[in-house]
Protein backbone atom coordinates (compact mmCIF):
# COMPACT_ATOMS: atom_id res chain seq x y z
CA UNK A 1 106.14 45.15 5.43
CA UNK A 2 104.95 47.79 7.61
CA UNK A 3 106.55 48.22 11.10
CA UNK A 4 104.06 50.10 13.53
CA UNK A 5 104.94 51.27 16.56
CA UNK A 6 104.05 52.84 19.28
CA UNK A 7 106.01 56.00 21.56
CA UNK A 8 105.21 58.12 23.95
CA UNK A 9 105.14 61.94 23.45
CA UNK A 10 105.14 64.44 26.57
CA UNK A 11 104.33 68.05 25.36
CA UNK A 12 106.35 69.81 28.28
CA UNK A 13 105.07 72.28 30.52
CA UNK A 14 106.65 75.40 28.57
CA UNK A 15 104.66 74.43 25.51
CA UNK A 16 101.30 73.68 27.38
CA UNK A 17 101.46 77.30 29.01
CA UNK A 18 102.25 78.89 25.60
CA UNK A 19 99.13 76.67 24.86
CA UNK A 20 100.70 75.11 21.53
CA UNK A 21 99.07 71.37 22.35
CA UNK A 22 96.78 71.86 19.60
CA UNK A 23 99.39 73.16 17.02
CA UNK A 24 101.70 70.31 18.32
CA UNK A 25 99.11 67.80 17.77
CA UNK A 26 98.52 68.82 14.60
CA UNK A 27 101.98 68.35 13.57
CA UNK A 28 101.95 64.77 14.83
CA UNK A 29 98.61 64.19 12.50
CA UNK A 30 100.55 66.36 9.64
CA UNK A 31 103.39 63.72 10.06
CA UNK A 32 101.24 60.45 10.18
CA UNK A 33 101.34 59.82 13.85
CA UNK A 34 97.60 58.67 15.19
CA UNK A 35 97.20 60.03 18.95
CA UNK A 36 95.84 56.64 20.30
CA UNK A 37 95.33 58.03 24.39
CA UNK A 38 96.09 61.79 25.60
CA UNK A 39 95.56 62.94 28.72
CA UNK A 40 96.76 66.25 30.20
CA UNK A 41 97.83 66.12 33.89
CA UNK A 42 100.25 67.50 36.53
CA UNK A 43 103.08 65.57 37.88
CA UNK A 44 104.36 65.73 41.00
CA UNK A 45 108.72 65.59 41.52
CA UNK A 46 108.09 62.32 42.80
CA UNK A 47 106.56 61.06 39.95
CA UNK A 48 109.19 62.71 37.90
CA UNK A 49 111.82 61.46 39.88
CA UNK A 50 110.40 57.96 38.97
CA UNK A 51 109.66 58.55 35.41
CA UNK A 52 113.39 60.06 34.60
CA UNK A 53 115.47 57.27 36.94
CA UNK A 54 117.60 56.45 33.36
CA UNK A 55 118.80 59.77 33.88
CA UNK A 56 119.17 59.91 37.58
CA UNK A 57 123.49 60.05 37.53
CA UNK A 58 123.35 62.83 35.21
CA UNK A 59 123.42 66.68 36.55
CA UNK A 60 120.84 67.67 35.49
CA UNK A 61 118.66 64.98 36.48
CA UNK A 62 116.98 67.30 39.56
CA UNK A 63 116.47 70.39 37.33
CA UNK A 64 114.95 67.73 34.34
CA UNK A 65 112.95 66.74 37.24
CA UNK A 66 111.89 70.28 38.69
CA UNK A 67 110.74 71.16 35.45
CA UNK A 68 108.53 68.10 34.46
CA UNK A 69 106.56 68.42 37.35
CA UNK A 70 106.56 72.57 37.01
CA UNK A 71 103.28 72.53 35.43
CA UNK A 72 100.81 70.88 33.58
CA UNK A 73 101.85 68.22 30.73
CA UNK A 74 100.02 66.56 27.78
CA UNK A 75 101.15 62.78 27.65
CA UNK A 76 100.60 60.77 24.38
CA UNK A 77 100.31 57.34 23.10
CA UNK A 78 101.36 58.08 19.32
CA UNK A 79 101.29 55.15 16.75
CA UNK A 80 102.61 55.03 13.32
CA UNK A 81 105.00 53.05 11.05
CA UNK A 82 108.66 53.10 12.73
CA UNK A 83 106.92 55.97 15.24
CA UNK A 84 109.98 55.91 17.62
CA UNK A 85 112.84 57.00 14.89
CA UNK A 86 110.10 59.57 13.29
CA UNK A 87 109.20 60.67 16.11
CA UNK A 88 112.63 61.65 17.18
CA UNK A 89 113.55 63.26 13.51
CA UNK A 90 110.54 64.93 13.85
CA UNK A 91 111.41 66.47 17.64
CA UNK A 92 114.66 67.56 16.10
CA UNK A 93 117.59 68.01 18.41
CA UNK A 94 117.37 68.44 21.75
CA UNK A 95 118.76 72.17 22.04
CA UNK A 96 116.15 74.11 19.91
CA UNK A 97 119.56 76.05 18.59
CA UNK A 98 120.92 73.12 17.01
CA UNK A 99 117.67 71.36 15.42
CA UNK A 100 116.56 71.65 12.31
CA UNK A 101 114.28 73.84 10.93
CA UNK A 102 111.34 72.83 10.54
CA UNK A 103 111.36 70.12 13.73
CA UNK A 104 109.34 70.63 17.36
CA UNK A 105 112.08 71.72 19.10
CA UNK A 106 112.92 74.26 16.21
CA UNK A 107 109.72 75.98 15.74
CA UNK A 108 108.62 75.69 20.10
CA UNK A 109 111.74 75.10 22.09
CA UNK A 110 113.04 78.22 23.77
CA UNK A 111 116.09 76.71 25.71
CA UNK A 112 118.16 73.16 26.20
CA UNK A 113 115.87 73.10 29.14
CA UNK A 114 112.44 74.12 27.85
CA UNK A 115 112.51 72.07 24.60
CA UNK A 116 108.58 71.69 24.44
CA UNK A 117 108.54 67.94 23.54
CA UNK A 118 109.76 64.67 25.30
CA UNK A 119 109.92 61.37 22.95
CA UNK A 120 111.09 57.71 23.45
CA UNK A 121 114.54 57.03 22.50
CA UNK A 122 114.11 53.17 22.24
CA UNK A 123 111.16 50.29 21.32
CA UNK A 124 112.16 49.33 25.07
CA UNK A 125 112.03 52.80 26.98
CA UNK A 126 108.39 53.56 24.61
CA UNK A 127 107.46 50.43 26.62
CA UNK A 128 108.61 51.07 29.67
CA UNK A 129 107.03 55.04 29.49
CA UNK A 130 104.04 54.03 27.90
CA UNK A 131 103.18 51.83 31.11
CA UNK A 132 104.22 54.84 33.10
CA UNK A 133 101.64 56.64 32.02
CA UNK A 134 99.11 54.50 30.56
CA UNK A 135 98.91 51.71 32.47
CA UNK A 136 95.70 50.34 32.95
C-alpha cells in the first residue's frame, strides 16, 4: 500500500543566488519526488514573519526571518510515496557540518543559517505551508 504525500520544499535564497535550483531539482527527480507547482518569488519579512510563526519564541526567529525574505526563493509542491520523511533524509541535517554526505544540506549548505533547503517537518505543517504558498 503506497502512502503518497505531499511537502513543501523552499530552495533558500543562498542556493537560488548560487543558482543551484536546477541541480536541486534534479536531485528531487533523482530521488522520486514529482515537482507538482514551482514558482520562484520574493518574500517580504512580513510574509516571513507569517510563514515561520511555529518558530516565533525561538532566537533566531528574526534572523530565520531576515534571511527568507533576503532574496529570491523557489517554493515547491513535491509529491511522492512518504514525501515528508524522504524529504527530510534527503535534506540531511540542518547544519550542513553535521549532515550526511551525500544530502542537500551536505553538498549546498554553507552555514546553520544558509542551509539551501527548507522542508515540512509534519503531514500537518506540509498542509498548513502548502496553503501558504499555494493556495488557490
Amino acid at each position: 500500500m503506497s502512502d503518497i504525500e505531499q511537502t513543501l520544499s523552499i530552495i533558500k535564497p543562498d542556493a537560488v543566488e548560487r543558482n543551484l535550483q536546477d541541480q536541486i531539482k534534479n536531485e528531487f527527480k533523482n530521488n522520486g519526488f514529482e515537482i507538482i507547482k514551482e514558482k520562484k518569488i520574493h518574500i517580504s519579512k512580513e510574509e516571513a514573519e507569517k510563514f515561520y510563526k511555529v518558530h516565533v519564541s525561538k532566537p533566531f526567529y528574526n534572523d530565520l526571518c531576515n534571511y527568507l525574505s533576503s532574496g529570491p526563493i523557489v517554493v515547491m509542491n513535491l509529491q511522492r510515496d512518504n514525501a515528508i520523511l524522504e524529504n527530510r533524509k534527503l535534506m540531511g541535517a540542518t547544519n550542513p557540518k553535521d549532515a550526511e554526505e551525500g544530502t542537500l544540506r551536505k553538498k549546498y549548505g554553507l552555514s546553520i543559517d544558509k542551509n539551501s533547503v527548507h522542508g515540512s517537518d509534519s503531514v500537518e505543517n506540509a498542509k498548513i505551508e502548502l496553503d501558504f504558498f499555494f493556495k488557490d
